[in-house]
C-alpha atoms as a PDB file:
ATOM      1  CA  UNK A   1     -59.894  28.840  39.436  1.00  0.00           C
ATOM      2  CA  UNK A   2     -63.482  28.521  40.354  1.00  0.00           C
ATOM      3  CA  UNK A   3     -66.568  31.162  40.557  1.00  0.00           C
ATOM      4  CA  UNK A   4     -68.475  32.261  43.524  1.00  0.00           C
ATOM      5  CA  UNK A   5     -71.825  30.774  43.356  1.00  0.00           C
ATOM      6  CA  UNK A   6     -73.393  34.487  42.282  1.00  0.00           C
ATOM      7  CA  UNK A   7     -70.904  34.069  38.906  1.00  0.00           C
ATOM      8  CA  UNK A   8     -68.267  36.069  40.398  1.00  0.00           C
ATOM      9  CA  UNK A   9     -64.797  35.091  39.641  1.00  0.00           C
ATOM     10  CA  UNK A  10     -61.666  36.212  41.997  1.00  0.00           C
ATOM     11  CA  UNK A  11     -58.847  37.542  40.739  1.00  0.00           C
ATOM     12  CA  UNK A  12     -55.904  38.784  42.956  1.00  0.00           C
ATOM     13  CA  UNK A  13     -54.732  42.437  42.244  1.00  0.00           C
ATOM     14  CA  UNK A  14     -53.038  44.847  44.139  1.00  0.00           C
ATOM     15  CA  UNK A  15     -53.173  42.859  47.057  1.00  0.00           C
ATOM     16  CA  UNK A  16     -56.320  42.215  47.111  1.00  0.00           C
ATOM     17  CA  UNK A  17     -58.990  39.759  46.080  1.00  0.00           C
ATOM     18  CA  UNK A  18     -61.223  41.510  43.507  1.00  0.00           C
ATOM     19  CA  UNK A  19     -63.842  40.062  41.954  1.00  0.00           C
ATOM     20  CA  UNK A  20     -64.877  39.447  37.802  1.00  0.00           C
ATOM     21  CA  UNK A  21     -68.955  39.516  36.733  1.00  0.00           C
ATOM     22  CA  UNK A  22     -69.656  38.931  33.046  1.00  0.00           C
ATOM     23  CA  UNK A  23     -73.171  40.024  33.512  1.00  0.00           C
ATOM     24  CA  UNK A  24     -75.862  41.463  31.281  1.00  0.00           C
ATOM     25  CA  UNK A  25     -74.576  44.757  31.806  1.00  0.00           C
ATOM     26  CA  UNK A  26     -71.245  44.145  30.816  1.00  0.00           C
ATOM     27  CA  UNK A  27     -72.518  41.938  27.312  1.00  0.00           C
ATOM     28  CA  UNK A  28     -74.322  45.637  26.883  1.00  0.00           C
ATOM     29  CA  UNK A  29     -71.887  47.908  27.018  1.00  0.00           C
ATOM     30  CA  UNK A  30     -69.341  45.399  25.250  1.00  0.00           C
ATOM     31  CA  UNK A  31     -71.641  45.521  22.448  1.00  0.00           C
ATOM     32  CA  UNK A  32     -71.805  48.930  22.289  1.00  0.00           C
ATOM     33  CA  UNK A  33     -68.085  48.870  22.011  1.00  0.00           C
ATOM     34  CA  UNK A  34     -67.800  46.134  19.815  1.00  0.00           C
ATOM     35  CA  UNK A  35     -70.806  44.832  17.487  1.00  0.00           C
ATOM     36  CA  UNK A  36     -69.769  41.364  17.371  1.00  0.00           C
ATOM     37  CA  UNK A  37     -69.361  39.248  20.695  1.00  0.00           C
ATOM     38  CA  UNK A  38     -66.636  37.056  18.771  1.00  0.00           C
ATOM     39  CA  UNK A  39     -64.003  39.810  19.104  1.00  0.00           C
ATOM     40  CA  UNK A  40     -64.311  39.105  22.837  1.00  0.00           C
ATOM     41  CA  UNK A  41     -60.961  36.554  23.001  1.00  0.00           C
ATOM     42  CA  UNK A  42     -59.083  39.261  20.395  1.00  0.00           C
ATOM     43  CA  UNK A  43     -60.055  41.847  23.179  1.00  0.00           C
ATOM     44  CA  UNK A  44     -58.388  39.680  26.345  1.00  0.00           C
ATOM     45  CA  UNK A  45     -55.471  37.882  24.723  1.00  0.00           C
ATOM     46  CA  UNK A  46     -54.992  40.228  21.927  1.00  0.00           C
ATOM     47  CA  UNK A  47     -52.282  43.450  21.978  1.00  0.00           C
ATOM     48  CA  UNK A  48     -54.571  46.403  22.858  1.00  0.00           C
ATOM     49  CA  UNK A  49     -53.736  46.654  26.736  1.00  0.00           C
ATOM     50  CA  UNK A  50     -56.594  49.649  26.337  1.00  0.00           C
ATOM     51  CA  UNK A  51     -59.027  47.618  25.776  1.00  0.00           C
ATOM     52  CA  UNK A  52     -58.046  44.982  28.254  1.00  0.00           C
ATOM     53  CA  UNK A  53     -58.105  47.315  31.116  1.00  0.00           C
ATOM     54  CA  UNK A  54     -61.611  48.759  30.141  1.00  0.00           C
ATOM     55  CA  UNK A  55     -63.202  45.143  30.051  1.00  0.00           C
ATOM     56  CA  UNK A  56     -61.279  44.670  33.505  1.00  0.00           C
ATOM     57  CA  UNK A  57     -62.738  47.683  34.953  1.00  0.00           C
ATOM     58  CA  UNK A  58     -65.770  47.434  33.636  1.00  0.00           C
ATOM     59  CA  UNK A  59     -66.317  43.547  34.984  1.00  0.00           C
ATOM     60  CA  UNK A  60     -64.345  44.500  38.841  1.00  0.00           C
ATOM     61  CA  UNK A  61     -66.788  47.075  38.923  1.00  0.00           C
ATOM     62  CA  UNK A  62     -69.934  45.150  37.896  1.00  0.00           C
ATOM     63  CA  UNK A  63     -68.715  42.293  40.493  1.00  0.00           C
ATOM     64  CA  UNK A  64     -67.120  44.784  43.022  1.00  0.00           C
ATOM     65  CA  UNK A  65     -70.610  46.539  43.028  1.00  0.00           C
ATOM     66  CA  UNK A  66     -72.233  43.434  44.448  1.00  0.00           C
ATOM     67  CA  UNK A  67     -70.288  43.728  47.567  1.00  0.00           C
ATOM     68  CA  UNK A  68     -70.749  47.843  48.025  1.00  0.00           C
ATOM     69  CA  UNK A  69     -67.068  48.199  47.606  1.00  0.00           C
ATOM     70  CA  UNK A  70     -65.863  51.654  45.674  1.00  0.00           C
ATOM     71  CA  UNK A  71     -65.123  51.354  42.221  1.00  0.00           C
ATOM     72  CA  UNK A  72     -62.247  51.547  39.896  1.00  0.00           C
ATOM     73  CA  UNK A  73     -60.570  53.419  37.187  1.00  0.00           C
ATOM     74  CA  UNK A  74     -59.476  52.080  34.210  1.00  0.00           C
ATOM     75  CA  UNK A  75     -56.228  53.809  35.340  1.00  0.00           C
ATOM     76  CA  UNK A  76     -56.736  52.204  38.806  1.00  0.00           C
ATOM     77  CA  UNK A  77     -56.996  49.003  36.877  1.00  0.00           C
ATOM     78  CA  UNK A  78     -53.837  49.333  35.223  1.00  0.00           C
ATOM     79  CA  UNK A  79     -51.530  50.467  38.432  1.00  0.00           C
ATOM     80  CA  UNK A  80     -52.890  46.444  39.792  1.00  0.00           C
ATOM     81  CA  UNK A  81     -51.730  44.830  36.308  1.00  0.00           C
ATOM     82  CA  UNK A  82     -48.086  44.233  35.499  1.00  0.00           C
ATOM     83  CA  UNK A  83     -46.043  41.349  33.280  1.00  0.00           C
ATOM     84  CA  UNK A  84     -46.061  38.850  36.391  1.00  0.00           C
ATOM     85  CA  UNK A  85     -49.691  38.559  36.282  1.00  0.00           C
ATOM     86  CA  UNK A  86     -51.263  39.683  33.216  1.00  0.00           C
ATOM     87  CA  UNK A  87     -51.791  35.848  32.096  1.00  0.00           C
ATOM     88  CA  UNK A  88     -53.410  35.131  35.238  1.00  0.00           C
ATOM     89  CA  UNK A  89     -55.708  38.436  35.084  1.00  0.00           C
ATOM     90  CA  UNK A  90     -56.317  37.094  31.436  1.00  0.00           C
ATOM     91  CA  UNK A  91     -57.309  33.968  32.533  1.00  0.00           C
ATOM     92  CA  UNK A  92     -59.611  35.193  35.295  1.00  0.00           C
ATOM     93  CA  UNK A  93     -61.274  37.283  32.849  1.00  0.00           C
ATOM     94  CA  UNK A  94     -62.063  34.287  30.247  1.00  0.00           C
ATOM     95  CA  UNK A  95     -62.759  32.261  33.117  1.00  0.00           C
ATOM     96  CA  UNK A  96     -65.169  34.853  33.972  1.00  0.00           C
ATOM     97  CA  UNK A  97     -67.021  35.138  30.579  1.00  0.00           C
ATOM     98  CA  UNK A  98     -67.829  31.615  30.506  1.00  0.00           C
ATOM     99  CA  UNK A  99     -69.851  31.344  33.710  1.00  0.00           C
ATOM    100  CA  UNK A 100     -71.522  34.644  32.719  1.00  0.00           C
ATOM    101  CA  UNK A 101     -72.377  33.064  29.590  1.00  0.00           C
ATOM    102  CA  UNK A 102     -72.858  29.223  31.232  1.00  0.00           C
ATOM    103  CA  UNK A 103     -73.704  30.320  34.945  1.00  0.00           C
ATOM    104  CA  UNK A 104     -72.267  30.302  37.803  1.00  0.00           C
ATOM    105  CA  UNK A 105     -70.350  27.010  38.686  1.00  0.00           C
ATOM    106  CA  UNK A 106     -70.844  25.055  42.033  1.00  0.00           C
ATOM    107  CA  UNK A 107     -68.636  25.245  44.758  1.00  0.00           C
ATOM    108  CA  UNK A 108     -66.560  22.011  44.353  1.00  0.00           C
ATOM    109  CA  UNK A 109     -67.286  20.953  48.285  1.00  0.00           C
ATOM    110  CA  UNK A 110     -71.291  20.790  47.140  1.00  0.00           C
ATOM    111  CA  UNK A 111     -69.995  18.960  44.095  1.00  0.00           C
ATOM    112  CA  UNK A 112     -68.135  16.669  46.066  1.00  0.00           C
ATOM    113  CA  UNK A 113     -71.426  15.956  48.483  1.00  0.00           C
ATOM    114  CA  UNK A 114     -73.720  15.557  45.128  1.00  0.00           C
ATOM    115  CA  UNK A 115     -71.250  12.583  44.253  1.00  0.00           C
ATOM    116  CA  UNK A 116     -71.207  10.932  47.753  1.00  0.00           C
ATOM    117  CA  UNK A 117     -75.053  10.990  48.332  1.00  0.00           C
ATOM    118  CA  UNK A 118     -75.597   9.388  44.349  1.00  0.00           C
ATOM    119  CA  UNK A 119     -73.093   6.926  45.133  1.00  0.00           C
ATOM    120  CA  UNK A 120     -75.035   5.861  48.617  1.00  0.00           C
END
């Protein structure tokens, strides 16, 4: 799974391609729900589905907002997640906070060019 340049990860739901941004914002108002940062993986993989689908929300909305597109309820959130793709919504979602912490990734066909032109 690879970001959009802007740090946006997709993630299908619902039908549709939404997108994950582990931005500033997000760090903020995690910390204000949770002091320490390292409860982050306990708060995707872990058992609380609660707090799953308020991270969710809060990073489709942060990345959703980029686009203009209307944003979501937790509740929303939850109607889009079932047992077939939780794992993959997890993964999006760590996938997401490490190119908010890293940055964004590059597209692989720039990648790809980068290699050709060092190799010529």
């Amino acid at each position: 799974m690879s970001a959009i340049r802007d740090g946006r990860v997709p993630v299908e739901l619902g039908g549709k391609t939404l997108h994950l941004l582990f931005s500033l914002n997000v760090i903020d108002e995690l910390q204000d729900r949770v002091d320490d940062l390292d409860k982050l993986d306990g708060i995707i993989f872990g058992k609380s589905i609660k707090d799953l689908k308020w991270l969710l929300a809060l990073a489709i909305n942060e990345g959703e907002e980029l686009e203009g597109n209307a944003q979501y309820t937790e509740r929303q959130i939850g109607r889009m997640i079932h047992p077939g793709n939780l794992d993959d919504v997890r993964e999006a979602m760590a996938t997401a906070t490490v190119v908010g912490r890293v940055g964004a990734e590059q597209p692989a066909e720039e990648a790809g060019e980068a290699s050709d032109d060092e190799g010529n």
